[in-house]
Protein backbone atom coordinates (compact mmCIF):
# COMPACT_ATOMS: atom_id res chain seq x y z
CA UNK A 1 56.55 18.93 2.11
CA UNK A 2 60.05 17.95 2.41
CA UNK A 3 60.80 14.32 3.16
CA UNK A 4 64.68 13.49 3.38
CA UNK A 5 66.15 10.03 1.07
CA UNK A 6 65.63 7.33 3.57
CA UNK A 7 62.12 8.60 4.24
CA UNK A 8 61.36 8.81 0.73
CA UNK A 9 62.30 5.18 0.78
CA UNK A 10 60.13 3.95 3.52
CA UNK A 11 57.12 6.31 1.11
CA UNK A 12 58.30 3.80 -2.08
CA UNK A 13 57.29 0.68 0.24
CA UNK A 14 53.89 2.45 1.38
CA UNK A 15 53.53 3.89 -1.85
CA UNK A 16 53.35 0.47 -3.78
CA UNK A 17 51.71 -2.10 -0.73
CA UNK A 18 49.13 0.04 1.81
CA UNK A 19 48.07 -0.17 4.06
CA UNK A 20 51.03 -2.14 5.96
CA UNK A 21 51.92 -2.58 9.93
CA UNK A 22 55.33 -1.58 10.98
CA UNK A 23 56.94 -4.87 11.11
CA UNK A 24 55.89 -5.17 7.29
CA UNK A 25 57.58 -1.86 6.29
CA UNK A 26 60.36 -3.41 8.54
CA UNK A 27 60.53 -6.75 6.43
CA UNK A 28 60.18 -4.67 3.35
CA UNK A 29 63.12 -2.75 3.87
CA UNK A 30 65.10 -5.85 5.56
CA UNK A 31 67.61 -5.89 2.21
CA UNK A 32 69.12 -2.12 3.12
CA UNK A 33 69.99 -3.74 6.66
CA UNK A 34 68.56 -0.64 8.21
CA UNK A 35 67.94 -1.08 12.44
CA UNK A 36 64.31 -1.63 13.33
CA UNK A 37 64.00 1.55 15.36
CA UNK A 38 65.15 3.76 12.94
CA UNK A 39 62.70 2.91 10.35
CA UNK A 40 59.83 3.33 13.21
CA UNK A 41 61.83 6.58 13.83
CA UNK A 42 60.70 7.52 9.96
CA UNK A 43 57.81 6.35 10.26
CA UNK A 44 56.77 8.60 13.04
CA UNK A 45 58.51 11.36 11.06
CA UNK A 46 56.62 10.70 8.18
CA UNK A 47 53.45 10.88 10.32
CA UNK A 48 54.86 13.89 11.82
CA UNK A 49 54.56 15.54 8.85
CA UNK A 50 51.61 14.32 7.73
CA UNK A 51 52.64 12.79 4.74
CA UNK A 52 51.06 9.16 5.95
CA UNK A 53 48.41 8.46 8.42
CA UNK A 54 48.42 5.21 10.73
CA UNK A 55 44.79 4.03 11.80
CA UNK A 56 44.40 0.93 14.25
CA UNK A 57 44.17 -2.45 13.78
CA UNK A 58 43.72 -4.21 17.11
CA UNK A 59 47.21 -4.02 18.64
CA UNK A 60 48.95 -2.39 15.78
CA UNK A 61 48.82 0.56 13.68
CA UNK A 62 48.28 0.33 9.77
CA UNK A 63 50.41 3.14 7.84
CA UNK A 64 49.10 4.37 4.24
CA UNK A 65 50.37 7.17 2.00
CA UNK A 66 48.65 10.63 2.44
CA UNK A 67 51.70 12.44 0.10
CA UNK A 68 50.82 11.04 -3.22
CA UNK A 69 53.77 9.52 -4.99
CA UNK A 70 52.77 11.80 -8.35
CA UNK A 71 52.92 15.19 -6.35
CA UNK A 72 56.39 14.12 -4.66
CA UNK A 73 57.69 13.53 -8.15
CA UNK A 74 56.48 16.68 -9.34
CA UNK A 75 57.61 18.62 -6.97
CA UNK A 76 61.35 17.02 -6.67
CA UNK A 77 61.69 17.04 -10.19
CA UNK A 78 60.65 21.15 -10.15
CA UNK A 79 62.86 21.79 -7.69
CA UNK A 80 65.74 19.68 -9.17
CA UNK A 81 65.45 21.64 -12.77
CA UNK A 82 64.67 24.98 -11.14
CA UNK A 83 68.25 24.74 -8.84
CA UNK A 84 70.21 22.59 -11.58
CA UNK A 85 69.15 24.01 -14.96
CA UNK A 86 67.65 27.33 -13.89
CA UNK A 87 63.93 26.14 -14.55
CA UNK A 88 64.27 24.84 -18.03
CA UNK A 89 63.97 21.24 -19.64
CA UNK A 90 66.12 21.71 -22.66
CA UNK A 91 69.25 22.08 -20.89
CA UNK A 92 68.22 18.70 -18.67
CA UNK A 93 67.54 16.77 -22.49
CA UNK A 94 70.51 18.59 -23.74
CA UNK A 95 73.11 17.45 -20.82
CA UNK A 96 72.10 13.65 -20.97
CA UNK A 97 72.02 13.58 -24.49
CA UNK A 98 75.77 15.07 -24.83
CA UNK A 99 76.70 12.11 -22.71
CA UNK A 100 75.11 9.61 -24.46
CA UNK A 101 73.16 8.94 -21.93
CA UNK A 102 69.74 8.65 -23.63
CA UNK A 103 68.98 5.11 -25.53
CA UNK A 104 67.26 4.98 -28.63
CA UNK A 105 63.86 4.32 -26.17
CA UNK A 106 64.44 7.68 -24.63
CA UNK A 107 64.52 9.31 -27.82
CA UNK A 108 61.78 7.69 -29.38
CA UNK A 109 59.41 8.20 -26.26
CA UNK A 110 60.42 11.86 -26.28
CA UNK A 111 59.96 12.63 -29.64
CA UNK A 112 56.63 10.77 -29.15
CA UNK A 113 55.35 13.22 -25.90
CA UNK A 114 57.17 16.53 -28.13
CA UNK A 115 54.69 15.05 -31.35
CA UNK A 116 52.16 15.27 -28.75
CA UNK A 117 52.54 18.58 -27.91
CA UNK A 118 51.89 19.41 -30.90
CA UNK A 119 48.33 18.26 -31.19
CA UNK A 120 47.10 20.72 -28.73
């Protein structure tokens, strides 16, 4: 399922708070000074597509997640190494790391998940 940025943003709000009316994804989102019909526009998009559902709730609809925040990720981050670094991690490591972009966190944590590899 492909969901474009701004969608993906309105996901993030639905994602951390669901179930949530409209004007709540509205007042979520008030900060990016988006208009009020085009985040209704993305919401019906997003329902569209099926990656939320909206049930109900006397005069309004509630929206909730039916994409699952861990499969997006997945599946942007596959796509994103597959068209970037031809499928492989290394290369991903390898660029930040020549531009110093990994603190002494990253490094620990991923020598910490590459130690657990290791166990299997």
């Amino acid at each position: 399922m492909q969901i474009s940025d701004a969608e993906a943003v309105v996901m993030e709000v639905l994602w951390q708070r669901a179930p949530l009316a409209a004007e709540e994804v509205i007042a979520a989102l008030r900060a990016r000074d988006w208009a009020e019909p085009t985040i209704k526009t993305w919401l019906n998009r997003l329902l569209a597509k099926g990656a939320i559902a909206a049930e109900r709730d006397g005069r309004r609809y509630l929206y909730r997640p039916l994409l699952q925040r861990e499969a997006w990720v997945a599946r942007q981050s596959e796509q994103f190494i597959g068209r970037v670094f031809e499928g492989r991690v290394a290369p991903l490591v390898a660029h930040f790391s020549e531009r110093g972009q990994l603190s002494p966190q990253d490094i620990a944590e991923l020598r910490r998940l590459i130690g657990e590899m290791g166990d299997d």
